[in-house]
Protein backbone atom coordinates (compact mmCIF):
# COMPACT_ATOMS: atom_id res chain seq x y z
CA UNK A 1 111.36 117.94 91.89
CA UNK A 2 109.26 120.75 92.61
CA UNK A 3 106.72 120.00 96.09
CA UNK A 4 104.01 123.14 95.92
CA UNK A 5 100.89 123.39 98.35
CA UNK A 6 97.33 121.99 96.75
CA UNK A 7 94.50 122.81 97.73
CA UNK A 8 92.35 120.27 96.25
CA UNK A 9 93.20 117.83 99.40
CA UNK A 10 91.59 118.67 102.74
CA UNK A 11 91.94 117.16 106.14
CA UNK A 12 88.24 117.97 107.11
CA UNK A 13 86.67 114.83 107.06
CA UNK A 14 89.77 112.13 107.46
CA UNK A 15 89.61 112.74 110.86
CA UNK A 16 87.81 112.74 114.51
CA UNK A 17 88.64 115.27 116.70
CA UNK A 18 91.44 113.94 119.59
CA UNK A 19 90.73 115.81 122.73
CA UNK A 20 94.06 116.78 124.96
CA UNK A 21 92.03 116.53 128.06
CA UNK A 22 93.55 115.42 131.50
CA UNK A 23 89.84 113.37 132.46
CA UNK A 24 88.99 112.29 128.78
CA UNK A 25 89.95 109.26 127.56
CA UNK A 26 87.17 108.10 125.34
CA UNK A 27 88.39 109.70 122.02
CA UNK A 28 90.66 107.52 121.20
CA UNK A 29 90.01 106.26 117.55
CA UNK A 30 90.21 108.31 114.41
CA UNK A 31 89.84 107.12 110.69
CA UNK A 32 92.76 106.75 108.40
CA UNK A 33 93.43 109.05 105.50
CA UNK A 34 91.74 108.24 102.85
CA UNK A 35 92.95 105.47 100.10
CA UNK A 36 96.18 104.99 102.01
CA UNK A 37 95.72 101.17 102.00
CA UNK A 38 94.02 100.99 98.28
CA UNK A 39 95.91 98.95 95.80
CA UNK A 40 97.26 101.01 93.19
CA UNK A 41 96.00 101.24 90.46
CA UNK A 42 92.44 102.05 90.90
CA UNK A 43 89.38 99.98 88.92
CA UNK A 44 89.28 101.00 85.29
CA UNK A 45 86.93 100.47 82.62
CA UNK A 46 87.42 98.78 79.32
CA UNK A 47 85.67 100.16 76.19
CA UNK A 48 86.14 99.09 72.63
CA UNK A 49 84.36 100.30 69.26
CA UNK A 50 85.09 98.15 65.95
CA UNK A 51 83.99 101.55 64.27
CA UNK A 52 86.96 103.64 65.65
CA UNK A 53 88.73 105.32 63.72
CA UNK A 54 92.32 104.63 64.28
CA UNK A 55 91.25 101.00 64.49
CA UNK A 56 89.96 101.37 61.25
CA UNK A 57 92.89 103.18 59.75
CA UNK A 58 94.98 100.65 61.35
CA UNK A 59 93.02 97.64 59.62
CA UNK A 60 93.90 99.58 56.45
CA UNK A 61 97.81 99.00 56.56
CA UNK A 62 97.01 95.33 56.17
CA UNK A 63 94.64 95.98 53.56
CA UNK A 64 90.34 96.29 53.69
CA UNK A 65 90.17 93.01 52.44
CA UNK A 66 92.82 90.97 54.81
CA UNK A 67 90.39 91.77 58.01
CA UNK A 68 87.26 91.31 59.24
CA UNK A 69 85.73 92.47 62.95
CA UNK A 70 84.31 89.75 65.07
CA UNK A 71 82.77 90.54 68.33
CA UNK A 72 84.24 88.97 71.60
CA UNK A 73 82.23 88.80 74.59
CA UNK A 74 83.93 88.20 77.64
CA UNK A 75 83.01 86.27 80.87
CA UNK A 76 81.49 90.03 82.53
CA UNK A 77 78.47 90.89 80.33
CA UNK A 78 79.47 94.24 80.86
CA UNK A 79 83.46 93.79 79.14
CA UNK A 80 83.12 93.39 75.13
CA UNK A 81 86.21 93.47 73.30
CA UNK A 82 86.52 94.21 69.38
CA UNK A 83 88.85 91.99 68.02
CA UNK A 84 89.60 92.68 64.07
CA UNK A 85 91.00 89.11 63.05
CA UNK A 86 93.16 88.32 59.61
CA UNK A 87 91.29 86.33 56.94
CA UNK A 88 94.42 84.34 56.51
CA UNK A 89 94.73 84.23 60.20
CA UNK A 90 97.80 85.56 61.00
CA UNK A 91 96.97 88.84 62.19
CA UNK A 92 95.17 89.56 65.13
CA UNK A 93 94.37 93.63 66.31
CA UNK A 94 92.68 94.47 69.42
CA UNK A 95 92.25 97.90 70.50
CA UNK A 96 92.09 98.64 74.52
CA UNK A 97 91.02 101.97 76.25
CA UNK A 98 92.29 102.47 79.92
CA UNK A 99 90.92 104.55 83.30
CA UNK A 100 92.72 107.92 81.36
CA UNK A 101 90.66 107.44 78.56
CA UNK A 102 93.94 106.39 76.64
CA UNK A 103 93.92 103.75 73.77
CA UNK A 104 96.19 100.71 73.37
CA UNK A 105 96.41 98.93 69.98
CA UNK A 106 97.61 95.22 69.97
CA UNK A 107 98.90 93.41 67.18
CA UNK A 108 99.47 89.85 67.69
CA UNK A 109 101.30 87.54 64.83
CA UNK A 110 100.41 84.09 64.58
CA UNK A 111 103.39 82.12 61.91
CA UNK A 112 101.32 79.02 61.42
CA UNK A 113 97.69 80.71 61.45
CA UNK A 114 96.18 78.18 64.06
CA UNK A 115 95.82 80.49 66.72
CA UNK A 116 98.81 80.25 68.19
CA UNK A 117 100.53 83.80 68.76
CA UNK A 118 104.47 83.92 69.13
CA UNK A 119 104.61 87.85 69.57
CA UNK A 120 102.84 90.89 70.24
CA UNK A 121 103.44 94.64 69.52
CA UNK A 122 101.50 97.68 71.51
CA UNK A 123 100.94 101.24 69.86
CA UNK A 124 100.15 104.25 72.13
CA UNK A 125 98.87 106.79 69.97
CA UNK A 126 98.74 108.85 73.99
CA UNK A 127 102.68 108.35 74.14
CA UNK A 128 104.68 109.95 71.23
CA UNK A 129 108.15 110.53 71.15
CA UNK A 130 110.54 113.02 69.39
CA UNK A 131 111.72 111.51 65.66
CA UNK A 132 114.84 112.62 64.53
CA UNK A 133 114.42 111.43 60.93
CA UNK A 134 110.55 112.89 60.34
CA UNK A 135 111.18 115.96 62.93
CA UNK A 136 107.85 115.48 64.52
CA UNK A 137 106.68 113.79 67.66
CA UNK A 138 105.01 109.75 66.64
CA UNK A 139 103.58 107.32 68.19
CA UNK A 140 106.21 103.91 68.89
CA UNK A 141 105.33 100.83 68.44
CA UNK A 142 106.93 98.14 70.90
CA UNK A 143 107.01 94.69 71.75
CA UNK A 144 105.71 93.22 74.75
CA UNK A 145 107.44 90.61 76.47
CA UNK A 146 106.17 90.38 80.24
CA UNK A 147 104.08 91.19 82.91
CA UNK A 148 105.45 92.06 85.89
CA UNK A 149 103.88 92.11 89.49
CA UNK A 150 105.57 94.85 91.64
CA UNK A 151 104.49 95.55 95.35
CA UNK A 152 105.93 98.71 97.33
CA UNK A 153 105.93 99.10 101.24
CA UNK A 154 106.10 102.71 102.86
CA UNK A 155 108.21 102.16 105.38
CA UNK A 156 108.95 104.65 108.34
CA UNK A 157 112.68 105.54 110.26
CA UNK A 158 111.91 103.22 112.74
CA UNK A 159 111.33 100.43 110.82
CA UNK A 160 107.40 100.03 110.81
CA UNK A 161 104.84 100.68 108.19
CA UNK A 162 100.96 100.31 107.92
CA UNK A 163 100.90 101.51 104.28
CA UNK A 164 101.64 99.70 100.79
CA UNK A 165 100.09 99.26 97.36
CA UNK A 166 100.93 96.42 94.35
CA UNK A 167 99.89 96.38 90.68
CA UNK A 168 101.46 95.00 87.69
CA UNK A 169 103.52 96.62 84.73
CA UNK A 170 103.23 95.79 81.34
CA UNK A 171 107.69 95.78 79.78
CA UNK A 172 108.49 96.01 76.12
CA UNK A 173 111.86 94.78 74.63
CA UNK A 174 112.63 98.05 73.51
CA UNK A 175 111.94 100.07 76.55
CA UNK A 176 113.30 99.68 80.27
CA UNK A 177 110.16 101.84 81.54
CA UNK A 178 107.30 99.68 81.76
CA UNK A 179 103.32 100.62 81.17
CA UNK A 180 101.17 100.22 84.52
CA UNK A 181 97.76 100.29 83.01
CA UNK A 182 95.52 97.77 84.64
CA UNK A 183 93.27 96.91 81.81
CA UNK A 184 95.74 96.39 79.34
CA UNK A 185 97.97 93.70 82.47
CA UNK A 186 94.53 92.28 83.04
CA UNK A 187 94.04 91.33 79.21
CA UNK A 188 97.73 90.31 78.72
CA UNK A 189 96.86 88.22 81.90
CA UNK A 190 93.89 86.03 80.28
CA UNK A 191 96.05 85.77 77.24
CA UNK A 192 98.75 84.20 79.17
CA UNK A 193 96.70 81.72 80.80
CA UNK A 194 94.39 81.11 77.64
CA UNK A 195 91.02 82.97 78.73
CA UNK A 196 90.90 84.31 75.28
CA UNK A 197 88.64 82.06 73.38
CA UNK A 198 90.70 80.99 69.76
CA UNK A 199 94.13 82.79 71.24
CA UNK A 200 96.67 80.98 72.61
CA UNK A 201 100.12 82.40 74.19
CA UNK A 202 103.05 80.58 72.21
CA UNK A 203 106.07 82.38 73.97
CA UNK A 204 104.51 86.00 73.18
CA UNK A 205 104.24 87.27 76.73
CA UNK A 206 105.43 85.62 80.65
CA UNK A 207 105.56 86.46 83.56
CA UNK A 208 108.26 88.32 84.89
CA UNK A 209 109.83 87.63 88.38
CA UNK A 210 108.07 89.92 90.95
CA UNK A 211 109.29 92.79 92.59
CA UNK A 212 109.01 93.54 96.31
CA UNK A 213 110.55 97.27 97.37
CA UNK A 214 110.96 98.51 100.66
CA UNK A 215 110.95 102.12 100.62
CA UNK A 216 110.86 105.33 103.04
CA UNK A 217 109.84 109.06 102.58
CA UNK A 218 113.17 111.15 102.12
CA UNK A 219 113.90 114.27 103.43
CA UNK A 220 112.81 116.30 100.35
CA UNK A 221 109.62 114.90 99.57
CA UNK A 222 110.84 111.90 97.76
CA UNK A 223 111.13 108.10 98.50
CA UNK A 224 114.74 106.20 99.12
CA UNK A 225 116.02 102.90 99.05
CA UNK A 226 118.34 101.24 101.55
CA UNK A 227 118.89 100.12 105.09
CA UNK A 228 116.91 101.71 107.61
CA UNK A 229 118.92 103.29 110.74
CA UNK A 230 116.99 103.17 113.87
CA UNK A 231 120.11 104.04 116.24
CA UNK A 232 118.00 107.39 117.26
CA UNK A 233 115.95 104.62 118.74
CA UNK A 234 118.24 103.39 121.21
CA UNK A 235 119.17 107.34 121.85
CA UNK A 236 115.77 108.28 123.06
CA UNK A 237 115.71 105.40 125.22
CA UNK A 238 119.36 105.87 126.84
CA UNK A 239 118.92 110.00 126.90
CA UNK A 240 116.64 112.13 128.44
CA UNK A 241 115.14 115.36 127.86
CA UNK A 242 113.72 118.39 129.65
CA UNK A 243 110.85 119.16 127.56
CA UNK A 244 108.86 121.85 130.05
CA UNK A 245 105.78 121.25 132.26
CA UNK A 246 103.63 118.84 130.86
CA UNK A 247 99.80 120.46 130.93
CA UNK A 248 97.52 117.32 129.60
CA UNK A 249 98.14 114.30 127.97
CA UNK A 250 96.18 111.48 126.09
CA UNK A 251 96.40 108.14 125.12
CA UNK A 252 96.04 106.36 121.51
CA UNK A 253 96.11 102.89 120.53
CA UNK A 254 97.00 102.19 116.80
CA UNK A 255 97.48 98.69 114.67
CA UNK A 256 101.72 99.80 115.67
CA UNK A 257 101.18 100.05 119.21
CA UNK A 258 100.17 102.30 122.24
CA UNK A 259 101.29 105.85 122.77
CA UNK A 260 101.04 108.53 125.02
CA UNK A 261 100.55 112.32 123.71
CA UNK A 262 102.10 115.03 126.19
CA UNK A 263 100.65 118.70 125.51
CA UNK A 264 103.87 120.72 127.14
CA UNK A 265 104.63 124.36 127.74
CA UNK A 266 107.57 126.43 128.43
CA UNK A 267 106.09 129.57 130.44
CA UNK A 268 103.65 130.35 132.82
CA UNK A 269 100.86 130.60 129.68
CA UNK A 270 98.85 127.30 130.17
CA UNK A 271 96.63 128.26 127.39
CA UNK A 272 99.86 127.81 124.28
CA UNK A 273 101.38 124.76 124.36
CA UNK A 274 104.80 125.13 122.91
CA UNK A 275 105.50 121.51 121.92
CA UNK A 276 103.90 117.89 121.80
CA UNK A 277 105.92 114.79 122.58
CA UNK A 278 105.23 111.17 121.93
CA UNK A 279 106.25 108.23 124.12
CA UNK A 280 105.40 104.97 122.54
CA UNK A 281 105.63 101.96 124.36
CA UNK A 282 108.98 100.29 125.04
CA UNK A 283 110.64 103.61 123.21
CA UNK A 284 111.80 106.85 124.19
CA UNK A 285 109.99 110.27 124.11
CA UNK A 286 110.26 112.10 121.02
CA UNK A 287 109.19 116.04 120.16
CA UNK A 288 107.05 116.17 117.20
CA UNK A 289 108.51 118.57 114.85
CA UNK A 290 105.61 118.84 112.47
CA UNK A 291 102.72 116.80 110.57
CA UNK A 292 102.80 116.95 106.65
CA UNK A 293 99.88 115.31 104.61
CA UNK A 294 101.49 114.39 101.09
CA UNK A 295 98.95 113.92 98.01
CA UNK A 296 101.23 111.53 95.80
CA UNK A 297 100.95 110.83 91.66
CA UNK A 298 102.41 107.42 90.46
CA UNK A 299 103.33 107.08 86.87
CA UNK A 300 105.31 105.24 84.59
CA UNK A 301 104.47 105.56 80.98
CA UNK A 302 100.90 105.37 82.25
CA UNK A 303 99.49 107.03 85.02
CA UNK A 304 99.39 104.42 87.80
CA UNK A 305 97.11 105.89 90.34
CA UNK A 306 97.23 108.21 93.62
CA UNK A 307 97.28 107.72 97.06
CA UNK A 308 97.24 110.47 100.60
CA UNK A 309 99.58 109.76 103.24
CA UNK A 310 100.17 111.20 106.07
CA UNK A 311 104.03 111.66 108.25
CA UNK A 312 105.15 112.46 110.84
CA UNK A 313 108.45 114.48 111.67
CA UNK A 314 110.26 113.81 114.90
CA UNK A 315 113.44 115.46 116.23
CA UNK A 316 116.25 112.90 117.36
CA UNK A 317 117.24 112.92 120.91
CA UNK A 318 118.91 116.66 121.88
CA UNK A 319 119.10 117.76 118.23
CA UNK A 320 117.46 119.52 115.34
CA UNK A 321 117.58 116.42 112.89
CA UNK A 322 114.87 115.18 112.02
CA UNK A 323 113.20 111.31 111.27
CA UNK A 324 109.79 110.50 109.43
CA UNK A 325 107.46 107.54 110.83
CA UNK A 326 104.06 106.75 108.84
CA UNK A 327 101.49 105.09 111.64
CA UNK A 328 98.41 106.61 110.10
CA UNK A 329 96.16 106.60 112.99
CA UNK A 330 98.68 108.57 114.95
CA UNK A 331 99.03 110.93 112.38
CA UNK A 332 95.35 111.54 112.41
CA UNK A 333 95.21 112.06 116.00
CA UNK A 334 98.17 114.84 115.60
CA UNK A 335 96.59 116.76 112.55
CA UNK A 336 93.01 116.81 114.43
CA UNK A 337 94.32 118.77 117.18
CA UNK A 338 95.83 121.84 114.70
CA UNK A 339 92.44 122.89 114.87
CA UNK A 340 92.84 123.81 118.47
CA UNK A 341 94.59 127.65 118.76
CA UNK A 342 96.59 125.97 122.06
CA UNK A 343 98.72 123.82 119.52
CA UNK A 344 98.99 127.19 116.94
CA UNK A 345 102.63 126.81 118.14
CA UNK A 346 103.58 123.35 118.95
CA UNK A 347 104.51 122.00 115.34
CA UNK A 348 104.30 122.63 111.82
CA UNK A 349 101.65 121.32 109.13
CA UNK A 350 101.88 120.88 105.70
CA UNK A 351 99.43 119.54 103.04
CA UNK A 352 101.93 118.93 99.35
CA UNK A 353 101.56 117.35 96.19
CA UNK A 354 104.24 114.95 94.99
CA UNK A 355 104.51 113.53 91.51
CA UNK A 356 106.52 109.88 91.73
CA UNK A 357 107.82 108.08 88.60
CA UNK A 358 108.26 104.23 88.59
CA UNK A 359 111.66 103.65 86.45
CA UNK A 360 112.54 100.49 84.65
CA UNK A 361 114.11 98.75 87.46
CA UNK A 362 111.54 99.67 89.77
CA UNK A 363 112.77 102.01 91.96
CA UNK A 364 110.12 105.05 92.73
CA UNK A 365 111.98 108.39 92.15
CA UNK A 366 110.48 112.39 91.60
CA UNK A 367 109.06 112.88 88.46
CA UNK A 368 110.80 115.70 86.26
């Protein structure tokens, strides 16, 4: 995946300013980056119209005669669905539009007619594929069979986090890749526990067993699974470092403990610091090798929202390798002081985008 600068996201305004001064000890708090803690995805709005036209087309293939639109209100004065009901009552259409603007068209079959719906197909009008037989891009029609709750956690190399988001995905029988559009879940929802006044879910749609991913930021920008190694831990603890003369320090106080900044030069110049190292609590003291602030897309089939979040690079103990930690507050504290010209030097910055790509078993991997 290609990572390129943006300059859409700025750091003005995330942050207080944390002072590297021997005497002050007062500015100690900073804000967190903004949306880092907001669920994913964000609040949507539902909007229906029994005069659309692909709703209208759509009542067609059955034939002018089988349907007839009945209005729906729901228990928000503000959500009205258009649901275009079967004479015969067999048929039921309903068409959703999501945050993107995008439309959703549900078909649920009832065998008996009594209301009782045994399966249910979704068209995406938004989401065409390639067909080999007509040589044209089409919209699919699938079947739905579950919703499933999924919940991520950001985790850092050393085993901590203070960041993670949850939503739930809409799966089809015919595709592993699931649709993460929060009004269309949120309907399915109240149709599975019979908020939908004369619908009732026979077997159409259930739940699907949850899914609950640990997951860190990789070395190139993208997120990995697996066991987290915190061995360079126990190094910085067991090895020291010369580092230089240590010129000021401060200390910060975040929801992952206490820390101690040191502001550190190599010469005689007190007025360029040439590196800044951390010494949390209980651990070892660690150079900071740079600050990046990452602006990151989710998607599926639907786009699932976006989140900032900010890491932090450290070197391991005597070597140029380098691990990633995510304590927001600390991160804050770090990319306020880049606007002093003393730290010009001391470590690298970097604002990216990322786009991320939820696949069908749920793992979160770099969108092609």
């Amino acid at each position: 995946m290609t990572i390129t600068p943006i300059s859409s996201i700025g750091h003005r305004g995330y942050t207080k300013n944390i002072y590297f001064e021997a005497r002050n000890r007062d500015n100690r708090e900073s804000h967190s980056i903004r949306n880092t803690a907001m669920a994913v995805p964000l609040t949507v709005l539902l909007a229906m119209s029994p005069l659309n036209p692909v709703l209208a087309e759509r009542n067609s293939v059955f034939g002018e005669d089988d349907y007839a639109t009945e209005m729906v209100e729901q228990a928000s004065p503000t959500d009205e669905i258009t649901f275009v009901k079967s004479k015969d009552g067999h048929g039921m259409l309903v068409q959703l539009v999501d945050e993107n603007n995008d439309s959703f068209y549900l078909d649920f079959q009832s065998k008996n007619a009594d209301g009782k719906y045994q399966s249910v197909t979704v068209d995406m009008p938004f989401n065409k594929e390639y067909n080999k037989k007509t040589k044209r891009a089409e919209s699919v029609t699938r079947t739905i069979t579950e919703i499933r709750p999924l919940k991520y956690t950001l985790m850092g190399d050393d085993g901590t986090s203070d960041i993670n988001f949850s939503f739930k995905q809409v799966r089809t029988k015919e595709s592993p890749v699931g649709y993460s559009s929060d009004k269309l879940a949120d309907f399915l929802e109240d149709f599975i526990n019979g908020k939908i006044e004369g619908m009732k879910n026979d077997g159409a749609v259930k739940y699907g067993a949850p899914l609950d991913l640990k997951i860190r930021m990789g070395t190139r920008g993208n997120f990995v699974n697996g066991a987290i190694n915190t061995k360079w831990l126990d190094e910085g603890r067991a090895v020291s470092e010369d580092w230089g003369r240590t010129l000021t320090s401060v200390d910060i106080e975040t929801s992952q403990g206490k820390y101690r900044l040191f502001a550190v030069s190599t010469d005689r110049n007190n007025d360029d610091f040439e590196s800044v190292i951390i010494k949390k609590d209980g651990e070892g003291e660690f150079k900071v090798a740079g600050v990046k602030l990452s602006h990151i897309n989710l998607e599926d089939r639907a786009k699932i929202g976006d989140f900032n979040m900010g890491v932090i690079e450290l070197y391991k103990r005597n070597s140029e390798a380098k691990v990633r930690i995510t304590d927001q507050k600390l991160f804050d504290a770090l990319w306020s002081v880049t606007e002093d010209p003393r730290f010009n030097n001391a470590f690298s910055t970097e604002m990216v985008e990322a786009k991320m790509r939820i696949t069908g078993d749920g793992l979160m991997v770099t969108a092609q």
